[in-house]
C-alpha atoms as a PDB file:
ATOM      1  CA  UNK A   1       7.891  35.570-241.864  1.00  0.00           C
ATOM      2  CA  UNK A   2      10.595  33.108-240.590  1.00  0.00           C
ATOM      3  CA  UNK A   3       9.654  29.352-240.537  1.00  0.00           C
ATOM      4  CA  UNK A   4       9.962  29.634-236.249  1.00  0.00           C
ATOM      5  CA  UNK A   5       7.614  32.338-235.866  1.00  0.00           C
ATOM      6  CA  UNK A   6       5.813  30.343-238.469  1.00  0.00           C
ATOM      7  CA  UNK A   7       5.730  27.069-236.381  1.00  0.00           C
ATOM      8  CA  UNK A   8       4.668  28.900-233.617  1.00  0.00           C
ATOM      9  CA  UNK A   9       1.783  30.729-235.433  1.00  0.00           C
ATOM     10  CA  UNK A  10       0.399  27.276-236.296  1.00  0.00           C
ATOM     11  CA  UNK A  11       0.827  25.658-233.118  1.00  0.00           C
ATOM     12  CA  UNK A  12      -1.613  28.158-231.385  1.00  0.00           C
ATOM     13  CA  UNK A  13      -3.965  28.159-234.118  1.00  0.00           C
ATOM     14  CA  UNK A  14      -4.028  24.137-233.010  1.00  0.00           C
ATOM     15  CA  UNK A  15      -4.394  24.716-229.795  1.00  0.00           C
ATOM     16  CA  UNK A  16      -7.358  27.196-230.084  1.00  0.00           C
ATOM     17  CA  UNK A  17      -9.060  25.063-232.495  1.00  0.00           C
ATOM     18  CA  UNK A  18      -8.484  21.744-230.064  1.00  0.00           C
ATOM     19  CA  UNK A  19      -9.878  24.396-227.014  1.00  0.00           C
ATOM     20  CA  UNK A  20     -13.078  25.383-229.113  1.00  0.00           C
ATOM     21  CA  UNK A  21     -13.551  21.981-230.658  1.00  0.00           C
ATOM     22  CA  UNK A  22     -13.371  20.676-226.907  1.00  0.00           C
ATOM     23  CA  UNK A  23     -15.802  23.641-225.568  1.00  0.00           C
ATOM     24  CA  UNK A  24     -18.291  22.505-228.694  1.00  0.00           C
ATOM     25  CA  UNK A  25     -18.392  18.769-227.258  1.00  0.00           C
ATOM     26  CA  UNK A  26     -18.202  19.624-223.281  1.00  0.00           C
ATOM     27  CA  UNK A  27     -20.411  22.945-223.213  1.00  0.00           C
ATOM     28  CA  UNK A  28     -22.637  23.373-226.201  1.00  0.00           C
ATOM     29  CA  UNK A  29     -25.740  25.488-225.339  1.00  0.00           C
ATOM     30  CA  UNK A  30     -29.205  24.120-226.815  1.00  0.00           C
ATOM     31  CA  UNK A  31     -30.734  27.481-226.098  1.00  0.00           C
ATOM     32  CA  UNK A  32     -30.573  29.366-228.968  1.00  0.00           C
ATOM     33  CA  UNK A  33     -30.329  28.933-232.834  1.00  0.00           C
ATOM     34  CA  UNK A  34     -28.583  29.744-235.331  1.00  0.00           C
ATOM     35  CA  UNK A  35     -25.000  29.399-233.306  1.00  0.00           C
ATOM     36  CA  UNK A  36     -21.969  29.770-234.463  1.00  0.00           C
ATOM     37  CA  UNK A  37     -18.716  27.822-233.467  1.00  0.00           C
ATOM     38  CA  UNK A  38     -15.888  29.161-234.241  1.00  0.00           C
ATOM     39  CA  UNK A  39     -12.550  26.893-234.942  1.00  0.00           C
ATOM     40  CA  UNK A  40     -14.286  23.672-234.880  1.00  0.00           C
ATOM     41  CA  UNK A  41     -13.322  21.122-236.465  1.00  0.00           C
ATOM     42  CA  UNK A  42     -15.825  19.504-239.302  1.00  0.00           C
ATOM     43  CA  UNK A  43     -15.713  16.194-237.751  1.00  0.00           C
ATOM     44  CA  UNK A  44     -17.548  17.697-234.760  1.00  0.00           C
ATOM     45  CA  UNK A  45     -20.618  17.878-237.044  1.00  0.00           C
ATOM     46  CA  UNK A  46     -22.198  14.050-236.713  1.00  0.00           C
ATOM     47  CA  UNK A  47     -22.105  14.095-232.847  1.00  0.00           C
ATOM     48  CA  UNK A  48     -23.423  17.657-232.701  1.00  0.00           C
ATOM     49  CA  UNK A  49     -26.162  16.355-234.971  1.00  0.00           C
ATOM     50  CA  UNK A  50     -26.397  12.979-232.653  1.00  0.00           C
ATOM     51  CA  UNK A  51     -27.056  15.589-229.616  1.00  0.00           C
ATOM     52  CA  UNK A  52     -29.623  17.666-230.426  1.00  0.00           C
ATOM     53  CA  UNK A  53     -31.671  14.710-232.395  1.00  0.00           C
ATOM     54  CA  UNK A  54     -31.529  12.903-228.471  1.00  0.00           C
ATOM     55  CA  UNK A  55     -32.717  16.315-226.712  1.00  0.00           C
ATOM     56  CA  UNK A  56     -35.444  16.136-229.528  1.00  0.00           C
ATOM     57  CA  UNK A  57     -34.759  18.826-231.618  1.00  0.00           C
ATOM     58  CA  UNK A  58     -35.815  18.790-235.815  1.00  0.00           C
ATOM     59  CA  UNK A  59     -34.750  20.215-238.958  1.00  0.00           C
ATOM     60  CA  UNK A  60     -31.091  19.800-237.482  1.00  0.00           C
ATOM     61  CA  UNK A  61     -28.560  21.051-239.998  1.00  0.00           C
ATOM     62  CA  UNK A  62     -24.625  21.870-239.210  1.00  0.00           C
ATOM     63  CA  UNK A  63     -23.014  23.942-242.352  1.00  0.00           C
ATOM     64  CA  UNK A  64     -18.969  23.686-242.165  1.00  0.00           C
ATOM     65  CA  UNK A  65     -17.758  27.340-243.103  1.00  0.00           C
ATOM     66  CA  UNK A  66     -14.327  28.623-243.452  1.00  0.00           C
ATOM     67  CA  UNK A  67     -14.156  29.486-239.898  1.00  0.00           C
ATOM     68  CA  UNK A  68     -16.276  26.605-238.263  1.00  0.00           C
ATOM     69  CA  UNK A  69     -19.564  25.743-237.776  1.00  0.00           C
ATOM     70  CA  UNK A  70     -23.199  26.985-238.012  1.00  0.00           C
ATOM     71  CA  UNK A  71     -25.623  24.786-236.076  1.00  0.00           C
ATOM     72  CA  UNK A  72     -29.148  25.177-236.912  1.00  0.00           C
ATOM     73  CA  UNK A  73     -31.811  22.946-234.903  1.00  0.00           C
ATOM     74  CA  UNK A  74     -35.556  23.665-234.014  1.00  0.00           C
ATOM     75  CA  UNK A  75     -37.566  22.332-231.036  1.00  0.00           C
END
């Protein structure tokens, strides 16, 4: 593969992980558990955590995986 269509491979895998990392923060769904978040990033996992503890949800747990996140919660 040449190092342009290289740069450009790389450059869209940013750009979807900045799009799912910004749907995780803007439009996470506290209906159902486990869910999985594809492409966010690992820093993500504190506020998630901070969110559902302030809707009053337990047992919160957020696993970083090779492809994202796993949010587990209970209410």
């Amino acid at each position: 593969m040449s190092y342009g269509k290289k740069r450009i491979q790389a450059a869209k895998q940013r750009r979807s992980s900045f799009q799912a990392t910004w749907n995780a923060i803007w439009r996470f769904s506290f209906h159902h558990f486990p869910q999985i978040l594809p492409g966010v990033h690992p820093l993500l996992a504190p506020l998630i955590m901070f969110r559902l503890k302030r809707r009053g949800f337990s047992n919160c747990r957020v696993e970083v995986t090779g492809n994202g996140l796993v949010v587990h919660a209970v209410k």
